[in-house]
Protein backbone atom coordinates (compact mmCIF):
# COMPACT_ATOMS: atom_id res chain seq x y z
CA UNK A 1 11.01 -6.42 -13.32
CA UNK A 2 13.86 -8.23 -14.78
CA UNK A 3 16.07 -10.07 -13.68
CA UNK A 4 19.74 -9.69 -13.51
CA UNK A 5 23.09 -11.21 -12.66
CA UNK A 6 23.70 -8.38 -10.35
CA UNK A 7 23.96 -9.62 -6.87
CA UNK A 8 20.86 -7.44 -4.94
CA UNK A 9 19.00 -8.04 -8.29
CA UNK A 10 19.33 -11.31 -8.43
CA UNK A 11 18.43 -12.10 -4.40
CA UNK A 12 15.23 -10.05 -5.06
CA UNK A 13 14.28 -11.98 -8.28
CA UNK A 14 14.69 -15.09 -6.38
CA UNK A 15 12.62 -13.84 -3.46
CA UNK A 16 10.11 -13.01 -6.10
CA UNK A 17 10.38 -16.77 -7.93
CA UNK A 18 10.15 -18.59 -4.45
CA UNK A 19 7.05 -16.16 -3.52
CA UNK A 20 4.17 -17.96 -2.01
CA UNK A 21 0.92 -17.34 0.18
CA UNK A 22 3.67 -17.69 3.77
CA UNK A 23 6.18 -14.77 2.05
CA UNK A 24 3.70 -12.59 1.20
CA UNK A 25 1.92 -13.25 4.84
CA UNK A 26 5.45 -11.73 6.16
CA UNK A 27 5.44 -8.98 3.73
CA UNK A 28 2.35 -7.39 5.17
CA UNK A 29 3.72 -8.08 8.92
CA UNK A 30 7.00 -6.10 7.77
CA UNK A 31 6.52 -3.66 5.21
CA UNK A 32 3.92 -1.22 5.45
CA UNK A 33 3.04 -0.69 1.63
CA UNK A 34 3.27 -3.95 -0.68
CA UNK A 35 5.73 -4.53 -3.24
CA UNK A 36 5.39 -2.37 -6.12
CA UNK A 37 6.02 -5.34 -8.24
CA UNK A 38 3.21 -7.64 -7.15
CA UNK A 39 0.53 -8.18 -9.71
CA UNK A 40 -2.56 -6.01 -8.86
CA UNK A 41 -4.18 -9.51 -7.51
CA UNK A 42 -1.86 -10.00 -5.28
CA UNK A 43 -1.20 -6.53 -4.53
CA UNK A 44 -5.06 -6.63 -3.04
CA UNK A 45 -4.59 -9.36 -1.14
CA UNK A 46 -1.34 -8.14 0.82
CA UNK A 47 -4.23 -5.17 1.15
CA UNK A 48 -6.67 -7.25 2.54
CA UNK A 49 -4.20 -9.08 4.82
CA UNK A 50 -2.97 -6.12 6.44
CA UNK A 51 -6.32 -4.87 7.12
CA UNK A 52 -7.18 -2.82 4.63
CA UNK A 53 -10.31 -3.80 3.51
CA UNK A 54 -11.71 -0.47 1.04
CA UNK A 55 -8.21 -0.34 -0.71
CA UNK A 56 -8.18 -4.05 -1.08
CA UNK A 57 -12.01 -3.79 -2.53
CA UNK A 58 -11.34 -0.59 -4.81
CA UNK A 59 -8.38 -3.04 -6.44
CA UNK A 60 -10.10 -6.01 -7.13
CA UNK A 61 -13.18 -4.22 -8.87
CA UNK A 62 -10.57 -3.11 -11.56
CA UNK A 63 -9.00 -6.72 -12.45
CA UNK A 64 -10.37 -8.14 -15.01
CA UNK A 65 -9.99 -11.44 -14.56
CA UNK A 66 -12.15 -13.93 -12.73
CA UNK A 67 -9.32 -13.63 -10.05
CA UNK A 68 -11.20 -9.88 -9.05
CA UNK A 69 -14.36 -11.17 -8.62
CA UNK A 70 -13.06 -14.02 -6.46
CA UNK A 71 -10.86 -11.48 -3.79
CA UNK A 72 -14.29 -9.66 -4.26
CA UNK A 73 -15.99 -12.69 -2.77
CA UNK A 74 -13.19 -12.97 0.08
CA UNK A 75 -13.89 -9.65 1.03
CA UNK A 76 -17.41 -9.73 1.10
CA UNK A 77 -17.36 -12.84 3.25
CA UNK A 78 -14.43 -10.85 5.63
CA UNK A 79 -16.78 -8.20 6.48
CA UNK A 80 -20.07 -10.90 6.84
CA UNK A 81 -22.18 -10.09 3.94
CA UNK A 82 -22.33 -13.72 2.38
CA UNK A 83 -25.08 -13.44 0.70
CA UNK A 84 -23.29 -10.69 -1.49
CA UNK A 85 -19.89 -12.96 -1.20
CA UNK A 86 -21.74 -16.12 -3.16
CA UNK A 87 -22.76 -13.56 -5.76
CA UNK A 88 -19.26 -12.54 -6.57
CA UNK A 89 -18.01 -16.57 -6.07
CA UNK A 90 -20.48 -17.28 -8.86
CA UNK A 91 -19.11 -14.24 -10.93
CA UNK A 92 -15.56 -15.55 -10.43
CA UNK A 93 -17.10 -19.24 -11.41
CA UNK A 94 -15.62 -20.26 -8.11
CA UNK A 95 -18.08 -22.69 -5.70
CA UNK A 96 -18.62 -20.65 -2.37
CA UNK A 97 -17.10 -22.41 0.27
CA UNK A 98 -19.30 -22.19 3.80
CA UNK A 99 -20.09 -19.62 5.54
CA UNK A 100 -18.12 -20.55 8.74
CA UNK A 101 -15.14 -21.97 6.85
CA UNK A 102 -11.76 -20.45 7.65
CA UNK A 103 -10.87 -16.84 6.08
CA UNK A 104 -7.45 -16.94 6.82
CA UNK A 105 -7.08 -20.74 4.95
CA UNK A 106 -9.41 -19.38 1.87
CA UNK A 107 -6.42 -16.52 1.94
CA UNK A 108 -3.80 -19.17 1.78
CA UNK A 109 -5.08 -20.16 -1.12
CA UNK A 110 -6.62 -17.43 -3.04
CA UNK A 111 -2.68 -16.09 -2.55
CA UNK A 112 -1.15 -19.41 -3.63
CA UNK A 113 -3.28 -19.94 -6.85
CA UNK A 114 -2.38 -16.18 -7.70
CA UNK A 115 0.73 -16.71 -7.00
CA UNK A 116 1.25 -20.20 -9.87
């Protein structure tokens, strides 16, 4: 997308520019397809947040940058199959966090470093 001095274009470039981990948390609540602008990355994590889990794991197998092995991980761990989720952290070169720490804060900030 680019960005124009139109007035509609230029609100949804902003929206775009001011995106973060909270915006695209409302997306999923709203919309019920996300943005067909979003990276891929991102575009499986709006699937994952909405509850999509197979769409959200098809997507991440084809990125190929560490960033797919890492919502790999997150999905793995979603569903409780950590022992498969540390394999993917390691292929992503990301540390696994613990078992029992918070999926919806790992989310946060899967989404936020996507996002930067």
């Amino acid at each position: 997308m680019t960005c124009s001095n139109q007035d509609s274009m230029a609100d949804l470039c902003q929206w775009f520019s001011s995106m973060n981990a909270e915006k695209l948390a409302q997306s999923v609540e709203q919309d019920d397809q996300p943005a067909a602008d979003l990276s891929p990355q991102l575009q499986a994590m709006w699937l994952a947040r909405k509850g999509r889990w197979h769409e959200a794991h098809d997507l991440c197998q084809e990125i190929p940058s560490p960033a797919g092995p890492w919502i790999h991980a997150w999905l793995h761990r979603q569903e409780g199959d950590y022992g498969n989720a540390c394999y993917w952290y390691a292929q992503a070169g990301k540390p696994a966090p613990k078992s029992d720490a918070s999926l919806d804060q790992e989310w946060i900030e899967i989404t936020n470093e996507l996002i930067s």
